[in-house]
C-alpha atoms as a PDB file:
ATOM      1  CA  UNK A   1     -17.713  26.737  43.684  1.00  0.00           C
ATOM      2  CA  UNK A   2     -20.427  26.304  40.981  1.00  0.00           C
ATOM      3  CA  UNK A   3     -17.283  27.269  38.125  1.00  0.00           C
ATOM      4  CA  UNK A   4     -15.289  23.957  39.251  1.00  0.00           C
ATOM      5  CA  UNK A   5     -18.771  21.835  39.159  1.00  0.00           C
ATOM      6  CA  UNK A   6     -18.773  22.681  35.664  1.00  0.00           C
ATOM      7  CA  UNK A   7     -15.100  22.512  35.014  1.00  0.00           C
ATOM      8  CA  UNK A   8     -15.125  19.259  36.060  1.00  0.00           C
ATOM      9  CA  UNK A   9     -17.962  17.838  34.468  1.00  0.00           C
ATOM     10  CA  UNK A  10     -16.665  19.348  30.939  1.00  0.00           C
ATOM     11  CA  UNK A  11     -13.137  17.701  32.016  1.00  0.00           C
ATOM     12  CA  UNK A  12     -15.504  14.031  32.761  1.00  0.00           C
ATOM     13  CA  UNK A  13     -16.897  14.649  29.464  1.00  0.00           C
ATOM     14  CA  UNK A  14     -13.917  15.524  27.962  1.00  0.00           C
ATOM     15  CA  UNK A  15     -12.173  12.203  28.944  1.00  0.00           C
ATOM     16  CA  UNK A  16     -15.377   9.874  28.602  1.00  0.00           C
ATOM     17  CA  UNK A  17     -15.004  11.265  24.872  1.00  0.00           C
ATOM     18  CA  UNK A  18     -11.291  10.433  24.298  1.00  0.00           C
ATOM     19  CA  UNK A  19     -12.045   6.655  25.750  1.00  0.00           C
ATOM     20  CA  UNK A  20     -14.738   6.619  23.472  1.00  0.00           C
ATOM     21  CA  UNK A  21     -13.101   7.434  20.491  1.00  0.00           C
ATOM     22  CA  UNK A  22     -10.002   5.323  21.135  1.00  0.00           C
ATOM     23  CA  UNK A  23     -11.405   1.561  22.062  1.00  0.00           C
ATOM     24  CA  UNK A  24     -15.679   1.553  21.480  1.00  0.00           C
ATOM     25  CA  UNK A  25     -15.379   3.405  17.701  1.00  0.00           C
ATOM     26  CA  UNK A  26     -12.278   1.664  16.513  1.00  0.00           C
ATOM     27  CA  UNK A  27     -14.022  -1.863  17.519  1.00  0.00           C
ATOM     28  CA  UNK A  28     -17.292  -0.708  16.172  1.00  0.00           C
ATOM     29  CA  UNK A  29     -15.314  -0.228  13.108  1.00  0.00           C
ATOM     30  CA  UNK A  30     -13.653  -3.313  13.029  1.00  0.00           C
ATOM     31  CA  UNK A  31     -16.648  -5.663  13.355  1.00  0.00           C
ATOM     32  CA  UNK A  32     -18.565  -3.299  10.625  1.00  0.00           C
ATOM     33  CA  UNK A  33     -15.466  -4.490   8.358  1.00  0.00           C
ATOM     34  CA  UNK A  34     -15.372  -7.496   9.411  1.00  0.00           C
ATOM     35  CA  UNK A  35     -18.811  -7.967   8.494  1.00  0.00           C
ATOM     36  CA  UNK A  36     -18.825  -6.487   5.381  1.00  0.00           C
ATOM     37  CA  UNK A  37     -16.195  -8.709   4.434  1.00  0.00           C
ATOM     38  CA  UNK A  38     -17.485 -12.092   5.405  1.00  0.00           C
ATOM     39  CA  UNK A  39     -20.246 -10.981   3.122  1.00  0.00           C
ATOM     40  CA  UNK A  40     -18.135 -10.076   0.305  1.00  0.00           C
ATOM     41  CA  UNK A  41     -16.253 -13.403   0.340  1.00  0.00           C
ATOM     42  CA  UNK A  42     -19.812 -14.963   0.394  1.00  0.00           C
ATOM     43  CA  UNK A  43     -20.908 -13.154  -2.644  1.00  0.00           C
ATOM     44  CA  UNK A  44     -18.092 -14.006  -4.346  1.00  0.00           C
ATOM     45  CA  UNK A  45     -17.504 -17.271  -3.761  1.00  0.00           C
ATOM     46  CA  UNK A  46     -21.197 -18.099  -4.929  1.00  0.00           C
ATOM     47  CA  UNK A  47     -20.425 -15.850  -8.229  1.00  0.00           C
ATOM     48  CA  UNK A  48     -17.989 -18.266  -8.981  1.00  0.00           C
ATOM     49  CA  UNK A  49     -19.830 -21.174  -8.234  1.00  0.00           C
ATOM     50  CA  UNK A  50     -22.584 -20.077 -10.376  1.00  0.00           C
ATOM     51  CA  UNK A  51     -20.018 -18.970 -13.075  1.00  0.00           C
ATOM     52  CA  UNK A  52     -18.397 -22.577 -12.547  1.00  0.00           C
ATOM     53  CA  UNK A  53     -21.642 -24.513 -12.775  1.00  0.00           C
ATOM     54  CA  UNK A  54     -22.873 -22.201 -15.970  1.00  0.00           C
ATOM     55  CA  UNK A  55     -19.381 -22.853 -17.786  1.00  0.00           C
ATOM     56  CA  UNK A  56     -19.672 -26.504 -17.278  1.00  0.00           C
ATOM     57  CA  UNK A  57     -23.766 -26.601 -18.471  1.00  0.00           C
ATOM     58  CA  UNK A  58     -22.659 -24.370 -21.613  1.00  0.00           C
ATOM     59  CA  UNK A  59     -19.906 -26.489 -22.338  1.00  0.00           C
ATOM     60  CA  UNK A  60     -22.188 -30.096 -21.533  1.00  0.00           C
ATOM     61  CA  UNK A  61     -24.644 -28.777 -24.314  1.00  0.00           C
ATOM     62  CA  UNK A  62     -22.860 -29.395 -27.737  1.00  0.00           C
ATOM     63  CA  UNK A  63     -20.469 -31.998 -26.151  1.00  0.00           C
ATOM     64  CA  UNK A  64     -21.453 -34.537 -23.871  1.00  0.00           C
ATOM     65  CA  UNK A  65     -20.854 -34.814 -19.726  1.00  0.00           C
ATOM     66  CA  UNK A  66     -17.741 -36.919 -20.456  1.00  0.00           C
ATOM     67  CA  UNK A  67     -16.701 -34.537 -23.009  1.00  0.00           C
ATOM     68  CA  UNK A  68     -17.119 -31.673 -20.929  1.00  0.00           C
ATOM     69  CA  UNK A  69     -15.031 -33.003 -17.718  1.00  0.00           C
ATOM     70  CA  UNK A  70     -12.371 -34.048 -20.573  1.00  0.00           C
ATOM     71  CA  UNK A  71     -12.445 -30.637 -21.575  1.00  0.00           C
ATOM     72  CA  UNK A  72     -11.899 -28.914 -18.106  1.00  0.00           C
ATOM     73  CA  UNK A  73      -9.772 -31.206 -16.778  1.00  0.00           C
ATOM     74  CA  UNK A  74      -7.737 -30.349 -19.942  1.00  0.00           C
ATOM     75  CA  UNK A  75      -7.496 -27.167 -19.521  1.00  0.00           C
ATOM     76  CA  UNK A  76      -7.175 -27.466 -15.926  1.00  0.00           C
ATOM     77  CA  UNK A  77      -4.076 -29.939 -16.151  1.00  0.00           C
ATOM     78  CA  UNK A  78      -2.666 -27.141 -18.991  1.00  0.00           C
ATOM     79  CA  UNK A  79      -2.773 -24.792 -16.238  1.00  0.00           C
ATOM     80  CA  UNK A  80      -1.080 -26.267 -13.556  1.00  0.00           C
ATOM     81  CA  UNK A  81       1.557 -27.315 -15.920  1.00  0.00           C
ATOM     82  CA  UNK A  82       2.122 -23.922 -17.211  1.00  0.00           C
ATOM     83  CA  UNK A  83       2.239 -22.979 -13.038  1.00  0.00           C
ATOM     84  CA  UNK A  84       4.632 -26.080 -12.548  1.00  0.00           C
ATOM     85  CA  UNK A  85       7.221 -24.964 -15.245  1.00  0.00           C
ATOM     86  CA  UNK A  86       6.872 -21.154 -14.127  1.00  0.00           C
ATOM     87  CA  UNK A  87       7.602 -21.934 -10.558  1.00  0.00           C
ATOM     88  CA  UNK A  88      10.707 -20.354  -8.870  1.00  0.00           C
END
């Protein structure tokens, strides 16, 4: 009698195991990467706002604050006209 006590506590274990594995780690997972990737978009959407704001203070410091918008709204006009005429 004591041999299927411990047959079926290995068999509980067994199967608590295989649930575990198969829903609790693959959301654990999942909200770890999820996670990880709100903070990457974070990081790198303030990189480019820094890189943005440095650009424009490099540029505003041998031309003026008019100059400077002229100048990247120049450039960005050239590039969505380059994007319009490459369209499909």
């Amino acid at each position: 009698m004591q041999q299927y006590a411990t047959k079926f506590a290995d068999l509980v274990e067994q199967v608590a195991t295989k649930v575990k594995k198969m829903t609790i780690n693959r959301v654990a997972q999942a909200i770890r990467l999820t996670g990880l990737g709100i903070l990457v978009a974070t990081l790198g959407f303030t990189a480019l706002i820094f890189l943005a704001w440095a650009i424009f203070n490099a540029l505003k410091i041998p031309l003026t604050t008019a100059g400077t918008f002229a100048v990247i709204g120049a450039v960005l006009v050239g590039v969505g006209g380059f994007m319009w005429f490459k369209r499909a």
